[in-house]
C-alpha atoms as a PDB file:
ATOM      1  CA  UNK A   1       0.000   0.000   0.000  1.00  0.00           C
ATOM      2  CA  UNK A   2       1.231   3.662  -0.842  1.00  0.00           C
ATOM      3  CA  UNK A   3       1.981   5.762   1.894  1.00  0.00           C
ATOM      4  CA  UNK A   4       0.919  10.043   2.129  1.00  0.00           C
ATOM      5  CA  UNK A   5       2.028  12.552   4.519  1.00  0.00           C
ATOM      6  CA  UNK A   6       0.153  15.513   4.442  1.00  0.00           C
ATOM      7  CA  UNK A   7       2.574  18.145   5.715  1.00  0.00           C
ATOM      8  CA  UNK A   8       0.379  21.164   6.927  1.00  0.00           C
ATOM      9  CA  UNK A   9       1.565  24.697   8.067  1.00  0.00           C
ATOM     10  CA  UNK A  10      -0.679  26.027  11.323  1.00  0.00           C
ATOM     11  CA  UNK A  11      -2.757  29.017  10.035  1.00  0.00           C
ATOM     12  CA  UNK A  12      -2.060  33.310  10.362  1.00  0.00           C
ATOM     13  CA  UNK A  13      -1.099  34.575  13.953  1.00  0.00           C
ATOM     14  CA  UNK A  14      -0.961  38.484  14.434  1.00  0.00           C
ATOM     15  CA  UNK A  15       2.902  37.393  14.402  1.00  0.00           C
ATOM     16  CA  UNK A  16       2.947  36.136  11.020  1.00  0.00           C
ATOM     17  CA  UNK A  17       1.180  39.414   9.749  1.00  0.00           C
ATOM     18  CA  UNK A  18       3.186  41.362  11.744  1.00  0.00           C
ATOM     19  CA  UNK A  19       6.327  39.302  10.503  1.00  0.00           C
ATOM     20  CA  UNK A  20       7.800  38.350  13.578  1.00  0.00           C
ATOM     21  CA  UNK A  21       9.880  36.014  14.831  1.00  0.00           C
ATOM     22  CA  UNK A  22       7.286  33.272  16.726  1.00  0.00           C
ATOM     23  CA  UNK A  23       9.591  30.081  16.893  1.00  0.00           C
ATOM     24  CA  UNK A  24       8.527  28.394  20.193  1.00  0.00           C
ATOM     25  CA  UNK A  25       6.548  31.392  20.965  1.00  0.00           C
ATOM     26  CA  UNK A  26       2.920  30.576  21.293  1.00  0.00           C
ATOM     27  CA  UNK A  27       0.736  33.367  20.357  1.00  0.00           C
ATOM     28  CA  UNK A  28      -2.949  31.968  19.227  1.00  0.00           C
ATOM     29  CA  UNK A  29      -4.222  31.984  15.632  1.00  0.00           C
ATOM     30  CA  UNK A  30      -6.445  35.118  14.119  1.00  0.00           C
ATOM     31  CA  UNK A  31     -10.162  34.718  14.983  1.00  0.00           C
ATOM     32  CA  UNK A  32     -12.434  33.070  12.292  1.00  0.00           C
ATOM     33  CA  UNK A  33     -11.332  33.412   8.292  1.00  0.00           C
ATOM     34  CA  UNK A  34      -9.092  35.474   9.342  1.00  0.00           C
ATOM     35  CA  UNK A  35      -6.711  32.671  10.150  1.00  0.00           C
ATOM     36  CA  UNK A  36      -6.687  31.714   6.624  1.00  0.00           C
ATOM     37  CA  UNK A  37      -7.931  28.211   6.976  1.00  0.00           C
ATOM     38  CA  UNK A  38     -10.747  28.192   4.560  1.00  0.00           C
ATOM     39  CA  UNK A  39      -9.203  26.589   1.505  1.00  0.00           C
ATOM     40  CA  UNK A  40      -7.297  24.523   3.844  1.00  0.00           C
ATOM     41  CA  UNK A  41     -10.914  23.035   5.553  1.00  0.00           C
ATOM     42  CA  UNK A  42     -11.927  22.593   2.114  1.00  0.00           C
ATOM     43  CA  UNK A  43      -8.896  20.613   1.114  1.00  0.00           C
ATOM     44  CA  UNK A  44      -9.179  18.375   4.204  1.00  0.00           C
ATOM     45  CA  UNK A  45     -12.976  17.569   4.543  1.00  0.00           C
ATOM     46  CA  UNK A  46     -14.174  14.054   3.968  1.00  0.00           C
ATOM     47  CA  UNK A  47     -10.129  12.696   3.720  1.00  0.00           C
ATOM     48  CA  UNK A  48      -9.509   9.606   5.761  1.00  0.00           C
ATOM     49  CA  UNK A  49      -6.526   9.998   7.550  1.00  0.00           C
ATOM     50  CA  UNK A  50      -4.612   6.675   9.255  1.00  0.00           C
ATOM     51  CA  UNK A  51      -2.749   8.889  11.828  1.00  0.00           C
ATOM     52  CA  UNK A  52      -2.673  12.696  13.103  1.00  0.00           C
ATOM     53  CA  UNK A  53       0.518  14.318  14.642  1.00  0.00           C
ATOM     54  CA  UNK A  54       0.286  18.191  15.297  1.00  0.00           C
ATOM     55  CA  UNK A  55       3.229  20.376  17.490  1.00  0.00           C
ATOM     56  CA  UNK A  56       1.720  21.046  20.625  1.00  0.00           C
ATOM     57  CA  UNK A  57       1.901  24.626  19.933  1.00  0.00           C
ATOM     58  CA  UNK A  58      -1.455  26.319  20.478  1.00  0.00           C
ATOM     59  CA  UNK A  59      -1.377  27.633  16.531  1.00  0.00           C
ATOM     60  CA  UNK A  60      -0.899  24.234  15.099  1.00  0.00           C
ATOM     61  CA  UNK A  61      -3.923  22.630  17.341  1.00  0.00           C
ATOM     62  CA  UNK A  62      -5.913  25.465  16.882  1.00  0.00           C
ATOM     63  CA  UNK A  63      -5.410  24.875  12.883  1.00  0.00           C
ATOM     64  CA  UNK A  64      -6.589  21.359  13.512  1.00  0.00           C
ATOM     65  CA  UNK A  65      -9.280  22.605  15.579  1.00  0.00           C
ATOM     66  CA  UNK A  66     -10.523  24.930  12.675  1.00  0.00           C
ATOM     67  CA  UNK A  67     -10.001  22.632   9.606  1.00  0.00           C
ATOM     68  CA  UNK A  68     -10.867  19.012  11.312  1.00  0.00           C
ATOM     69  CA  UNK A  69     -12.295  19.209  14.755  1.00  0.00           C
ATOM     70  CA  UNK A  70     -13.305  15.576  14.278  1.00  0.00           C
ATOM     71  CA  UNK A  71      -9.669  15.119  13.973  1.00  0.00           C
ATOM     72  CA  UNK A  72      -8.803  15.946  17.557  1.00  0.00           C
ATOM     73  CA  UNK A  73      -9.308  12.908  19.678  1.00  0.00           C
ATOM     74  CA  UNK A  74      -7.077  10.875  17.477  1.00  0.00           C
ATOM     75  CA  UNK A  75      -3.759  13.616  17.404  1.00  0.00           C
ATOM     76  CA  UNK A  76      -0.703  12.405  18.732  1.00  0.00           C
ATOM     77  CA  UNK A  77       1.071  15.816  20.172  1.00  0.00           C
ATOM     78  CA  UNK A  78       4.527  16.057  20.027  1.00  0.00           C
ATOM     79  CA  UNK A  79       6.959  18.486  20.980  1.00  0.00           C
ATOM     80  CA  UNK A  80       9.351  17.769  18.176  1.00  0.00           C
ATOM     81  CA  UNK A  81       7.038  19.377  15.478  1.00  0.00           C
ATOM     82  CA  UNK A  82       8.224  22.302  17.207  1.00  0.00           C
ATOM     83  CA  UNK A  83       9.602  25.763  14.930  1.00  0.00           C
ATOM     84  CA  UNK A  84      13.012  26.054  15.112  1.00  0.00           C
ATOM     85  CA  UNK A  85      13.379  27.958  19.129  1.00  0.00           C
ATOM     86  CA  UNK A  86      15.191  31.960  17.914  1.00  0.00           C
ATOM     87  CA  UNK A  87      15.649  32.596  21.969  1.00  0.00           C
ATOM     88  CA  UNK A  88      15.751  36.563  22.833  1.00  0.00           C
ATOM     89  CA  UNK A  89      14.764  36.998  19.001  1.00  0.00           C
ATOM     90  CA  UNK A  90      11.014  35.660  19.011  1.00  0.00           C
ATOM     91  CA  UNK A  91       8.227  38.849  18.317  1.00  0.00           C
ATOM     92  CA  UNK A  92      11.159  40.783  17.127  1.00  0.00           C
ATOM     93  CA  UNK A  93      10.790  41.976  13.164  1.00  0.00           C
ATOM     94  CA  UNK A  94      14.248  42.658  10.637  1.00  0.00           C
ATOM     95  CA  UNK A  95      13.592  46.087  11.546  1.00  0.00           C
ATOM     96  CA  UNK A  96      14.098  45.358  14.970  1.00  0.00           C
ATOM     97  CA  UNK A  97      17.318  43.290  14.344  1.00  0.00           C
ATOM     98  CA  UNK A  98      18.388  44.431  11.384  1.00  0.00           C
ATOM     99  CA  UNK A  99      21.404  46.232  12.897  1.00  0.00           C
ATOM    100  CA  UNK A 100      22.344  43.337  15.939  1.00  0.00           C
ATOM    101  CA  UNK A 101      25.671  41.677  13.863  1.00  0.00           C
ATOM    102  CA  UNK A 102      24.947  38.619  15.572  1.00  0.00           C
ATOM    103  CA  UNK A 103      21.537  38.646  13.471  1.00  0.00           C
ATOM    104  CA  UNK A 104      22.921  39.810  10.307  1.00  0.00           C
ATOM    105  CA  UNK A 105      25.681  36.889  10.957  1.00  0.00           C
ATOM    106  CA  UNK A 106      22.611  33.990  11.686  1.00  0.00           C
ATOM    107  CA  UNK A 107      21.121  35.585   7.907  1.00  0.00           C
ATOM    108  CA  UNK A 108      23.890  34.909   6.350  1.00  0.00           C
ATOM    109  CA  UNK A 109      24.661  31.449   8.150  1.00  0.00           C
ATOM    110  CA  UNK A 110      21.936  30.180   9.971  1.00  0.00           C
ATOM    111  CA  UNK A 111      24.310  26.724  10.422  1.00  0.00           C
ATOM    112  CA  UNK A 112      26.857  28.226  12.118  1.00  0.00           C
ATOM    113  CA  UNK A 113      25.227  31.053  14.561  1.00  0.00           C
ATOM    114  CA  UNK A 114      22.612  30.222  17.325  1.00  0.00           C
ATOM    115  CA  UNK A 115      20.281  33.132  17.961  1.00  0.00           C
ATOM    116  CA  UNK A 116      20.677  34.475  21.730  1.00  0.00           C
ATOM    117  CA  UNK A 117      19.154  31.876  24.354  1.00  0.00           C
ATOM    118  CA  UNK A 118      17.885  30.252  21.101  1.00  0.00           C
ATOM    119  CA  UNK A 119      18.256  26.656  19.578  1.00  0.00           C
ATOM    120  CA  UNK A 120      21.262  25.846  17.162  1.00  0.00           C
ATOM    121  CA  UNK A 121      20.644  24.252  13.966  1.00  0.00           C
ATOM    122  CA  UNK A 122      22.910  21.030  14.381  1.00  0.00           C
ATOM    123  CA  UNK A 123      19.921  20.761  17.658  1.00  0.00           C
ATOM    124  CA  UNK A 124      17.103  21.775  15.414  1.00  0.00           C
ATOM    125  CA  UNK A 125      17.931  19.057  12.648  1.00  0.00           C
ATOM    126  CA  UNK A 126      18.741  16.703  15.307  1.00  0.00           C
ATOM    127  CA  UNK A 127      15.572  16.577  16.489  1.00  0.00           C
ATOM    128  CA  UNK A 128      13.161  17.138  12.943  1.00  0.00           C
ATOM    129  CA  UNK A 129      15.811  14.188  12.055  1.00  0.00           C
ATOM    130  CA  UNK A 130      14.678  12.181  15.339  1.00  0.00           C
ATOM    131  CA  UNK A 131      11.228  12.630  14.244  1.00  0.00           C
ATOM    132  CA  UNK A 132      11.393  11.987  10.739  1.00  0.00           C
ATOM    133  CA  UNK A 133      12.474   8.630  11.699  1.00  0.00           C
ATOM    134  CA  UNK A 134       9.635   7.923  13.847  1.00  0.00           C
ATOM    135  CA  UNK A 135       7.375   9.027  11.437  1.00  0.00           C
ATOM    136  CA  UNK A 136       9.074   7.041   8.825  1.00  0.00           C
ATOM    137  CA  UNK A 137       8.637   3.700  10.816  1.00  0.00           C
ATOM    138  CA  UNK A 138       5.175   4.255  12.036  1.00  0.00           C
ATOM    139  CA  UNK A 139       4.436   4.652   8.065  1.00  0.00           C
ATOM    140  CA  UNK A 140       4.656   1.258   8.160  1.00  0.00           C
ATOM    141  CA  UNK A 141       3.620   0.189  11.233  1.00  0.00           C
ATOM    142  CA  UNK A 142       0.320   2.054  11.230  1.00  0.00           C
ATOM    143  CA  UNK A 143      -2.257  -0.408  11.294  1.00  0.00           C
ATOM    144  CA  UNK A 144       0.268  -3.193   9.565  1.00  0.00           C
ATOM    145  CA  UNK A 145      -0.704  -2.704   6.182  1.00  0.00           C
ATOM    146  CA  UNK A 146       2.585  -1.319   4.653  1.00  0.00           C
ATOM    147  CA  UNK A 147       5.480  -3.749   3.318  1.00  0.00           C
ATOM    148  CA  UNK A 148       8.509  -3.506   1.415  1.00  0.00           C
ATOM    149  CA  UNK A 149      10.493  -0.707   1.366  1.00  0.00           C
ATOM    150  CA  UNK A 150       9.535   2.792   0.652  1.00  0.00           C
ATOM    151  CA  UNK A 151      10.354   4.925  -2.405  1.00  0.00           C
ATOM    152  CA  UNK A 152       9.502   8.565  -2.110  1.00  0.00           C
ATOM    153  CA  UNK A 153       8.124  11.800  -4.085  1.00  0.00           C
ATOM    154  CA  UNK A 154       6.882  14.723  -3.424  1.00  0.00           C
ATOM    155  CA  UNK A 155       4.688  17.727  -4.663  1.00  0.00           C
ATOM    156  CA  UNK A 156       6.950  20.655  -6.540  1.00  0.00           C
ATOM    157  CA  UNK A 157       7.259  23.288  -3.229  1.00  0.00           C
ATOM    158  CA  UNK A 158       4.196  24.492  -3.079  1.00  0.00           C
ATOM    159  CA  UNK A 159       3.022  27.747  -3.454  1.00  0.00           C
ATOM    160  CA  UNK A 160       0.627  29.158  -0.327  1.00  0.00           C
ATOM    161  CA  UNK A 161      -2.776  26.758  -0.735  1.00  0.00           C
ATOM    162  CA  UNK A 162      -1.556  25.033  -3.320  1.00  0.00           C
ATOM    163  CA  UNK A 163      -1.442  21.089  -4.390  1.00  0.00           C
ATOM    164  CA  UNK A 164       0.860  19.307  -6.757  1.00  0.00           C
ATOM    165  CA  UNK A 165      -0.615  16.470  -8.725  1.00  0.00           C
ATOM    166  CA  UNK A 166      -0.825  13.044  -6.686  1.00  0.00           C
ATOM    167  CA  UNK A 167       0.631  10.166  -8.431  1.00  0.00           C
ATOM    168  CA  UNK A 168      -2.285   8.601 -10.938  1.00  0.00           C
ATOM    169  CA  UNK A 169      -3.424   5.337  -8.979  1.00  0.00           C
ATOM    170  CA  UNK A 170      -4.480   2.212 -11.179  1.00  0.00           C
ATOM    171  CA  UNK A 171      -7.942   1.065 -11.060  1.00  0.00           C
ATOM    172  CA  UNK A 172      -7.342  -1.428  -8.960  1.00  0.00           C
ATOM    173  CA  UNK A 173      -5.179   0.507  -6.406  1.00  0.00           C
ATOM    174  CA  UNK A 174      -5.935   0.481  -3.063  1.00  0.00           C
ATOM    175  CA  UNK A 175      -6.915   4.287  -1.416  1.00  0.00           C
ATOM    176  CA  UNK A 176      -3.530   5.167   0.168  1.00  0.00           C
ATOM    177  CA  UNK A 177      -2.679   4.897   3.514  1.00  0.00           C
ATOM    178  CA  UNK A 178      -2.326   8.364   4.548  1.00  0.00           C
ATOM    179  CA  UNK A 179      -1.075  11.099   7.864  1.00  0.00           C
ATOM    180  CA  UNK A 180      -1.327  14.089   8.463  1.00  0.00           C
ATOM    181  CA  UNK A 181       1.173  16.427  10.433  1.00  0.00           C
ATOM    182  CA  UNK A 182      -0.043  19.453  11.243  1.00  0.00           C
ATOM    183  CA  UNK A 183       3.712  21.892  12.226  1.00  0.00           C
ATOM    184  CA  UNK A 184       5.599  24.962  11.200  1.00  0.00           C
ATOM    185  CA  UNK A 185       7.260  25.929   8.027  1.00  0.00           C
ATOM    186  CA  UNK A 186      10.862  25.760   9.296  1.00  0.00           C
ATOM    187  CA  UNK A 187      10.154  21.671   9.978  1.00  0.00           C
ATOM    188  CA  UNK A 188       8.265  21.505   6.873  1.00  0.00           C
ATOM    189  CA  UNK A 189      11.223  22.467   4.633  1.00  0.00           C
ATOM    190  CA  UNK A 190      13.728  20.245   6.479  1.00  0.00           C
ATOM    191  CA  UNK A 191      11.566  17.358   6.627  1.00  0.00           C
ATOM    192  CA  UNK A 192      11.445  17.815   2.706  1.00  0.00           C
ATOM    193  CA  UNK A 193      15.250  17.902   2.301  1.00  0.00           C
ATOM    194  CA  UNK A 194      16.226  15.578   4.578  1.00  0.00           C
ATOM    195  CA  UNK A 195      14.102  13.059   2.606  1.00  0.00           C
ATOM    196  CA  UNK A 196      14.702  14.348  -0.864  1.00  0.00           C
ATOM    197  CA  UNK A 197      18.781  14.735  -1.293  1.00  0.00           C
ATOM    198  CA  UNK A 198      19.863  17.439  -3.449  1.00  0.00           C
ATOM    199  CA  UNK A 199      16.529  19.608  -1.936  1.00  0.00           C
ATOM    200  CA  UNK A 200      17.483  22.539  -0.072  1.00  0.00           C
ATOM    201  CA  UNK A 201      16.156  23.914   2.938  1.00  0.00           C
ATOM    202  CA  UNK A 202      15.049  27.200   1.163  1.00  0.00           C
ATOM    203  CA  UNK A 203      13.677  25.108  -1.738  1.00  0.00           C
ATOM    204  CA  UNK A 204      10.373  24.683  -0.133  1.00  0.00           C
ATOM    205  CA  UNK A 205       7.854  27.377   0.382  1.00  0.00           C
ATOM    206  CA  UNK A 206       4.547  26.480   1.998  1.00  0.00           C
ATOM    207  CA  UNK A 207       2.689  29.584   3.207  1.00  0.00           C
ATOM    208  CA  UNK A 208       0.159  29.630   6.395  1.00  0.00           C
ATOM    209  CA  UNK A 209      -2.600  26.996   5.850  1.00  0.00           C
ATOM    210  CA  UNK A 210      -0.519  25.569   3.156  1.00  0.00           C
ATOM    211  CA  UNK A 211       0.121  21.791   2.188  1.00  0.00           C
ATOM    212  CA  UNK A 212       3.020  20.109   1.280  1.00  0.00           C
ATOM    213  CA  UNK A 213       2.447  15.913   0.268  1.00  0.00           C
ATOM    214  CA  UNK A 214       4.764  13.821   0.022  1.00  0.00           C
ATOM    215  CA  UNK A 215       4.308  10.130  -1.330  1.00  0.00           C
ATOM    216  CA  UNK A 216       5.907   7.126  -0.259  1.00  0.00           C
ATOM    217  CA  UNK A 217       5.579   3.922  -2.726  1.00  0.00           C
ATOM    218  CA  UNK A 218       4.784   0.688  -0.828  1.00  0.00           C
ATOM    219  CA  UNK A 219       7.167  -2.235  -2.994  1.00  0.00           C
ATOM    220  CA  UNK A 220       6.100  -5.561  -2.368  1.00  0.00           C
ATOM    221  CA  UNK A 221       8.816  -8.043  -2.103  1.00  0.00           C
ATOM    222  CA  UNK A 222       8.975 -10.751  -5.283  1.00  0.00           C
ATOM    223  CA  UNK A 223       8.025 -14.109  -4.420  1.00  0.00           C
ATOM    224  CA  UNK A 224      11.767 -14.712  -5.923  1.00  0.00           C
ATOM    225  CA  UNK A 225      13.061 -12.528  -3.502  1.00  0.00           C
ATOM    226  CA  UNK A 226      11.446 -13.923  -0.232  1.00  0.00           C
ATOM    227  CA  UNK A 227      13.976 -15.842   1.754  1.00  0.00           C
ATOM    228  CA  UNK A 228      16.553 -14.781  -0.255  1.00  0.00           C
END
């Protein structure tokens, strides 16, 4: 069976219009539409999912909240979903920072500086790595129905709200087996290029409410190849 993870960026925060650093802030989403979650509801309703994983940030189960409140007795919460932590820098702007060198040093190599009281990256992909495992094995654990290894595509980055073309199923192809991760753009991009070599971090773009899927092929072992 084919495998989907539906990688979904929480919904607008006064933050996000206000372009500030949030990171493991936790400021709540805009009331109503303004949250930009319509499309996103839209895109979701009626879609079976196997398994639900959301950052235990208040935006990211709020967006659940909004777009699948059915959903919400199923999430598994975890902390590792988390944005990248920016320390003394969260609900600061560039303006603000602009002229701290220690800033303009991160912009230029977010690798090698850790923002003030913040998290460094060699911790941040440790730990979207850690995950990424986790989710990687329960893609095949989840109810037992995946075998084989896993081959793996993806969407083109998405723009804000927008889908790539799923891979065409056969007629006899079973629906896919699919989870959805509600998180933050800064996981969504490494998730994507730690699975995809050659894909940059910047290379993804996935704006609030957005989707990114990514498709795992289930490959059945050969009869041939069985004991081998």
């Amino acid at each position: 069976m084919n495998v989907e993870w539906w990688l979904v960026r929480h919904g607008l925060t006064a933050w996000n219009t206000e372009r500030r650093y949030q990171g493991h802030s936790d400021p709540p989403l805009l009331p109503g539409e303004a949250s930009g979650l319509t499309e996103l509801r839209r895109e979701l309703e009626g879609v079976n999912f196997a398994a639900v994983y959301a950052s235990d940030l208040r935006r990211c189960l709020e967006t659940l909240a909004w777009a699948r409140p059915d959903l919400l007795d199923k999430v598994h919460i975890d902390p590792r979903l988390r944005e990248m932590n920016f320390g003394q820098w969260e609900g600061q702007t560039y303006e603000m920072l602009k002229d701290d060198e220690r800033y303009r040093a991160w912009i230029d190599d977010p690798q090698a500086i850790t923002p003030p009281g913040g998290e460094s990256w060699q911790a941040f992909q440790s730990r979207v790595s850690e995950v990424c495992r986790d989710l990687l094995e329960r893609s095949g654990a989840v109810k037992g129905t995946v075998s084989g290894p896993l081959s793996w595509a993806s969407d083109q980055p998405a723009e804000p709200l927008s889908l790539g073309l799923a891979p065409q199923p056969s007629a006899s192809a079973q629906e896919p087996l699919r989870l959805l991760i509600v998180t933050h753009g800064g996981v969504m991009s490494l998730l994507c290029s730690l699975l995809q070599p050659g894909l940059g971090f910047w290379d993804t773009h996935v704006g609030p409410g957005g989707i990114q899927r990514l498709y795992f092929q289930g490959q059945e072992e050969s009869e041939g190849g069985k004991g081998s």
